[in-house]
N, C-alpha and C. Protein backbone atom coordinates (compact mmCIF):
# COMPACT_ATOMS: atom_id res chain seq x y z
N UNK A 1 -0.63 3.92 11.01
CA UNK A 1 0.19 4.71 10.13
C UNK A 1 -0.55 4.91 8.82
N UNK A 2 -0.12 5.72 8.46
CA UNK A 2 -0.83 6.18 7.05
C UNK A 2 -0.15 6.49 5.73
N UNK A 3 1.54 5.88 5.77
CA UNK A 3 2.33 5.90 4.79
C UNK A 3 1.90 5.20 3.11
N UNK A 4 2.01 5.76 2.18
CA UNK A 4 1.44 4.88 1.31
C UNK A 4 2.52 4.18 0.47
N UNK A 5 4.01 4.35 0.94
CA UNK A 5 5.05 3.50 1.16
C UNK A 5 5.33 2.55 1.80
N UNK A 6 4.71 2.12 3.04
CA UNK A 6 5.48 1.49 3.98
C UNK A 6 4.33 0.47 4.49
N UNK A 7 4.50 -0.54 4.81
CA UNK A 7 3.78 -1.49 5.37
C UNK A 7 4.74 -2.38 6.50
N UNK A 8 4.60 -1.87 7.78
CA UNK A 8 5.23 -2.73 9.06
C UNK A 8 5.10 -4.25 9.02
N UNK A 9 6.13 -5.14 9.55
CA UNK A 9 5.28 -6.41 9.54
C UNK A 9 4.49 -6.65 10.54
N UNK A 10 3.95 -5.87 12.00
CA UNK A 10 3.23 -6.15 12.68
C UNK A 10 1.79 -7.09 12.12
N UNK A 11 1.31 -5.70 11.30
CA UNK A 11 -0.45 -6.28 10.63
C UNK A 11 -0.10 -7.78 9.65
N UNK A 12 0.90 -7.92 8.99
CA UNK A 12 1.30 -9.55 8.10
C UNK A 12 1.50 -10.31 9.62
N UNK A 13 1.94 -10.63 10.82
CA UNK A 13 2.27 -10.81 11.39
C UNK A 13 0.86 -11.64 11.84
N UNK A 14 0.09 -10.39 12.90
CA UNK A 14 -1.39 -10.84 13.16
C UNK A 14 -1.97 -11.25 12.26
N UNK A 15 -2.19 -11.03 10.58
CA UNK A 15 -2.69 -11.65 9.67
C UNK A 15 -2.31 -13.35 10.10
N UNK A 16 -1.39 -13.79 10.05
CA UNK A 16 -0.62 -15.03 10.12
C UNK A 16 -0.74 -15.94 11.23
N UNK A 17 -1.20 -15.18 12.41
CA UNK A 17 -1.46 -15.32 13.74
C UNK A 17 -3.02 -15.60 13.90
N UNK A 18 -3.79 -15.14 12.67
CA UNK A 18 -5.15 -15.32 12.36
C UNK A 18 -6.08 -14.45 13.19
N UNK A 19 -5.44 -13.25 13.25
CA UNK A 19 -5.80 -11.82 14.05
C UNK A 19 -6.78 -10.66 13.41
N UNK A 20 -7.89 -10.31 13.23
CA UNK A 20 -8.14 -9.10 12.77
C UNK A 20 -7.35 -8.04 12.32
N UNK A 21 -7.20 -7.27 11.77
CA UNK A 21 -6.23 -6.12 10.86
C UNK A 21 -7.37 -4.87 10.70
N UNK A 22 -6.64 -3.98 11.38
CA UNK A 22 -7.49 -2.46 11.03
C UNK A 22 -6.03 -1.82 10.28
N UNK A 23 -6.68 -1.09 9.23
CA UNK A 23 -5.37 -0.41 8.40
C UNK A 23 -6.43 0.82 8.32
N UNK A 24 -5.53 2.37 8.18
CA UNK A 24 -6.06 3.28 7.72
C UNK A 24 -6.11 3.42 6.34
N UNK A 25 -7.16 4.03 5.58
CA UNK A 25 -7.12 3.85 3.99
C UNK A 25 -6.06 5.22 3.49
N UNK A 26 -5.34 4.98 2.14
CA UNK A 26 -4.34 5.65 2.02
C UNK A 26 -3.08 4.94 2.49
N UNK A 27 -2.83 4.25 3.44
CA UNK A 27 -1.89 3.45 3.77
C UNK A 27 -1.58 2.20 2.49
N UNK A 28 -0.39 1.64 2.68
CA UNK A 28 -0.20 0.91 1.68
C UNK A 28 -0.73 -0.44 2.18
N UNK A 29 -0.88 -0.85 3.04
CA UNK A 29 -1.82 -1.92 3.49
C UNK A 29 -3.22 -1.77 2.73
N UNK A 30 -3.80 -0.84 2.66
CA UNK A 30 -5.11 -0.30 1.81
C UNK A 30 -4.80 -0.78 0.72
N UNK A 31 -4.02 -0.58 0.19
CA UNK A 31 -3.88 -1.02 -1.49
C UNK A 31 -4.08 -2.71 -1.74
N UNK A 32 -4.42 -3.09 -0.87
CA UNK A 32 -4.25 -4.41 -0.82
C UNK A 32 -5.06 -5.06 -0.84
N UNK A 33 -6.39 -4.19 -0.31
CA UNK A 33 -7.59 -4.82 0.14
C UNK A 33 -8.75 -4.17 -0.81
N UNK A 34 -9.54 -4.92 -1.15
CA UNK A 34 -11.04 -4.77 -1.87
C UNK A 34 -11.54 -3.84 -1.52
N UNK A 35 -12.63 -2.85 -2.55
CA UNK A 35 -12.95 -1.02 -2.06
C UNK A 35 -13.56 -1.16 -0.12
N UNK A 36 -13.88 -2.48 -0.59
CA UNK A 36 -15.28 -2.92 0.83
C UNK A 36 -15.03 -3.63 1.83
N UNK A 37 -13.37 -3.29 1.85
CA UNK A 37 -12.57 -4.22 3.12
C UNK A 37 -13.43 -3.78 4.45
N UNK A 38 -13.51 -4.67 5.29
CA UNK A 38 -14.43 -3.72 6.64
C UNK A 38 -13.37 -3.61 7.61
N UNK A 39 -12.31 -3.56 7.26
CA UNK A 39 -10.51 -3.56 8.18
C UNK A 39 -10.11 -2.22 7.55
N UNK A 40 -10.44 -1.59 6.99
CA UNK A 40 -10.34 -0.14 6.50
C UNK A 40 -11.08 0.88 7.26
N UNK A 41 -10.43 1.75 7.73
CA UNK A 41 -10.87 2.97 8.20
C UNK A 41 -10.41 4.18 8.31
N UNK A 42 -11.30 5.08 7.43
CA UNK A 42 -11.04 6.45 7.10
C UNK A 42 -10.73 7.80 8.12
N UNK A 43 -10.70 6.90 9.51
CA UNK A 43 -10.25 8.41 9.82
C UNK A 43 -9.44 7.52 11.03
N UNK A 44 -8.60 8.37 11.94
CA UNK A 44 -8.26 7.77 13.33
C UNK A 44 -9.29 7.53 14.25
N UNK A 45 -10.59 8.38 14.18
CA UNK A 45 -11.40 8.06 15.00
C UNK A 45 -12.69 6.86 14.32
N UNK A 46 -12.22 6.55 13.52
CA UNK A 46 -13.13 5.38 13.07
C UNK A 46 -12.63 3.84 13.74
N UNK A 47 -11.30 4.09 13.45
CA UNK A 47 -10.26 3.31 13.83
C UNK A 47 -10.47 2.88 15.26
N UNK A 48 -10.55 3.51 15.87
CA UNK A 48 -10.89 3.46 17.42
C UNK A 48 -12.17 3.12 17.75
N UNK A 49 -13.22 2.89 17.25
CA UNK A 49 -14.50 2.72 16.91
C UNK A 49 -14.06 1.08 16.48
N UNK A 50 -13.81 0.89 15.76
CA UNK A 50 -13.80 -0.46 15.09
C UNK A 50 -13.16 -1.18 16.18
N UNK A 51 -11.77 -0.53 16.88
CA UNK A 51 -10.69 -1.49 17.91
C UNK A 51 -11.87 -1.57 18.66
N UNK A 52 -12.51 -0.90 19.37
CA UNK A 52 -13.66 -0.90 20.54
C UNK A 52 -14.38 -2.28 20.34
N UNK A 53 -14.85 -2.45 19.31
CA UNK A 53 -15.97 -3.29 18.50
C UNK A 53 -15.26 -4.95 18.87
N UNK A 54 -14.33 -4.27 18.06
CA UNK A 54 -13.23 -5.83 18.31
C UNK A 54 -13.23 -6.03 19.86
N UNK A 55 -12.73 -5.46 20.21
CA UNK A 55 -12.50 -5.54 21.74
C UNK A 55 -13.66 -6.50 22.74
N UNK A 56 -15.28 -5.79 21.77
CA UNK A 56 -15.80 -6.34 22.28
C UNK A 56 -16.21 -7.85 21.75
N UNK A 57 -15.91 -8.22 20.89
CA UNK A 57 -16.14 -9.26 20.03
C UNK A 57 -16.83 -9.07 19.06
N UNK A 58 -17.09 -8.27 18.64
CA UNK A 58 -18.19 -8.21 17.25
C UNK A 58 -17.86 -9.21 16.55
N UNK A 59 -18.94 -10.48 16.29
CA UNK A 59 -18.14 -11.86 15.91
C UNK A 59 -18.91 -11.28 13.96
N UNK A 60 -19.57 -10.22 13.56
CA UNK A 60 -19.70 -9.83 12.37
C UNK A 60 -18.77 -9.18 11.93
N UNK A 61 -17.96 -8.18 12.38
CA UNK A 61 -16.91 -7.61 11.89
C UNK A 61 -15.96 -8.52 12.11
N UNK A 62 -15.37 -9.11 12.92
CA UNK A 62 -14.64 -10.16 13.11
C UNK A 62 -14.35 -11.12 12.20
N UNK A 63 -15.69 -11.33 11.75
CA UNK A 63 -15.43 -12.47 10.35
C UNK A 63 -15.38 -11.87 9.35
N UNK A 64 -15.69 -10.88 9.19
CA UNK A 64 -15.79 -10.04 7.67
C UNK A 64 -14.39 -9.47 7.48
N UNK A 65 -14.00 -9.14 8.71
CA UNK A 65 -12.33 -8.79 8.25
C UNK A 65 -11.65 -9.74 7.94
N UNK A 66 -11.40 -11.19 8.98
CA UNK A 66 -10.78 -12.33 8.74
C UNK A 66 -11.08 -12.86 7.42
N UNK A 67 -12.06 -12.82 6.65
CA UNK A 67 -12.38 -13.32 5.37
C UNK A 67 -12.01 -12.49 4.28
N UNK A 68 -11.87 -11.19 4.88
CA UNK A 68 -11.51 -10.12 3.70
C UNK A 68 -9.85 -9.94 3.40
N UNK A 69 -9.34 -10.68 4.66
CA UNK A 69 -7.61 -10.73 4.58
C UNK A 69 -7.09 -11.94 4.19
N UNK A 70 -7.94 -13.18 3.68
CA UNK A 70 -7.27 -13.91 3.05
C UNK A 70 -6.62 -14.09 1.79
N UNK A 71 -6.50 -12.89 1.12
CA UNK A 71 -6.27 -13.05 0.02
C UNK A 71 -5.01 -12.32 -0.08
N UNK A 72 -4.34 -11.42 1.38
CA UNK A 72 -3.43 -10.85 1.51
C UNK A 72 -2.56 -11.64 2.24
N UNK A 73 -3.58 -12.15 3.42
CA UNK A 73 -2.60 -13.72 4.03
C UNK A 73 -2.14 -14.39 3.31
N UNK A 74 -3.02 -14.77 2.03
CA UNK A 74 -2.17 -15.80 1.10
C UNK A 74 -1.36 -15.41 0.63
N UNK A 75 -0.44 -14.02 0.31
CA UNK A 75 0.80 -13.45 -0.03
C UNK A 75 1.82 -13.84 1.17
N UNK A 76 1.88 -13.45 2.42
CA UNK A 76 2.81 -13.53 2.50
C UNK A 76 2.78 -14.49 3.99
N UNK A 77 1.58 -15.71 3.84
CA UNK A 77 1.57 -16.82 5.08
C UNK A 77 2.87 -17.07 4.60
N UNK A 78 3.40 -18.51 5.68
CA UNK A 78 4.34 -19.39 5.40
C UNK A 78 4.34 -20.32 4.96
N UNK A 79 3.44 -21.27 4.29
CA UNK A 79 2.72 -21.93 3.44
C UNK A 79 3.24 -21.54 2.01
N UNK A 80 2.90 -20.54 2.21
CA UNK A 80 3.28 -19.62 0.74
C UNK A 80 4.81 -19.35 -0.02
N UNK A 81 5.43 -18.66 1.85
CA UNK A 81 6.03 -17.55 1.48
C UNK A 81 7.93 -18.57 1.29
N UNK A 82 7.81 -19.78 2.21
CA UNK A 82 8.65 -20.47 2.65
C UNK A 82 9.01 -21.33 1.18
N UNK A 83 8.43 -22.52 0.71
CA UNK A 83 8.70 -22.82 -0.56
C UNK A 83 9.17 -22.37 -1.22
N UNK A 84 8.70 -20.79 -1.83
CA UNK A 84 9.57 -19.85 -2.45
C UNK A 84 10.67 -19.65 -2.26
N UNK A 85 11.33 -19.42 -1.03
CA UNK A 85 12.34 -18.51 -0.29
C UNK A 85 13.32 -20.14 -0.52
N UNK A 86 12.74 -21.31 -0.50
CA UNK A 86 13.89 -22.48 -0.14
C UNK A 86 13.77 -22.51 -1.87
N UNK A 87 13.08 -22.36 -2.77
CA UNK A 87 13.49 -22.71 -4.55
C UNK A 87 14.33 -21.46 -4.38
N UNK A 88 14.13 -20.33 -4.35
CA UNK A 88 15.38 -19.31 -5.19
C UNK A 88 16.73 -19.37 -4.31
N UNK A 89 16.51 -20.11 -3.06
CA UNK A 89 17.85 -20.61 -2.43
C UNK A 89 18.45 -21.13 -3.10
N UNK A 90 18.03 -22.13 -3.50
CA UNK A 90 18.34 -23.71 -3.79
C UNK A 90 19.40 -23.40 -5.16
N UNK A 91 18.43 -22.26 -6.34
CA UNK A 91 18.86 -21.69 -7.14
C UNK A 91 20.27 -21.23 -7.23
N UNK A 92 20.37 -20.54 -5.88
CA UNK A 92 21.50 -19.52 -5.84
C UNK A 92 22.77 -20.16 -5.53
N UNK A 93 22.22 -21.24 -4.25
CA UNK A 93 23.48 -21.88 -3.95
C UNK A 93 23.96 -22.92 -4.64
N UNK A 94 23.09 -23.64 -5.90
CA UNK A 94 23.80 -24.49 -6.68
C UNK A 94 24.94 -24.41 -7.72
């Protein structure tokens, strides 16, 4: 998808799952990531190019994406995201 509103939780999902992430740029997933994310791709047919790659293991793109999404994993892992969610509970229901 290429909304620059909307972000599915599928890709947070596989992020979390410790999955590779292809986002199209312009998407709001894009906004997220560094100019030189290598999980970015500018067209649909790049996109398909990269899934291929994966598919086959490219253990260089593979790590370069996984390393390039930790800083988006760390938004919204459960590590993270859970602590939060039980303090402004805790808040509300006292």
């Amino acid at each position: 998808y290429t909304s620059p509103r909307v972000c599915y939780l599928p890709p947070i999902e596989m992020m979390t799952l410790g999955g590779p992430v292809l986002f199209l740029a312009g998407s709001l997933l894009d906004r997220y990531f560094a100019a030189d994310a290598p999980g970015r791709c500018h067209s649909p047919a790049e996109a398909v190019e990269k899934s291929l790659a994966l598919r086959g293991y490219d253990a260089t793109l593979i790590d370069g994406i996984l390393q390039s999404q930790q800083p988006v994993l760390n938004l919204y892992h459960p590590d993270h995201v859970w602590p939060a969610f039980d303090r402004a509970f805790a808040r509300l229901l006292n």
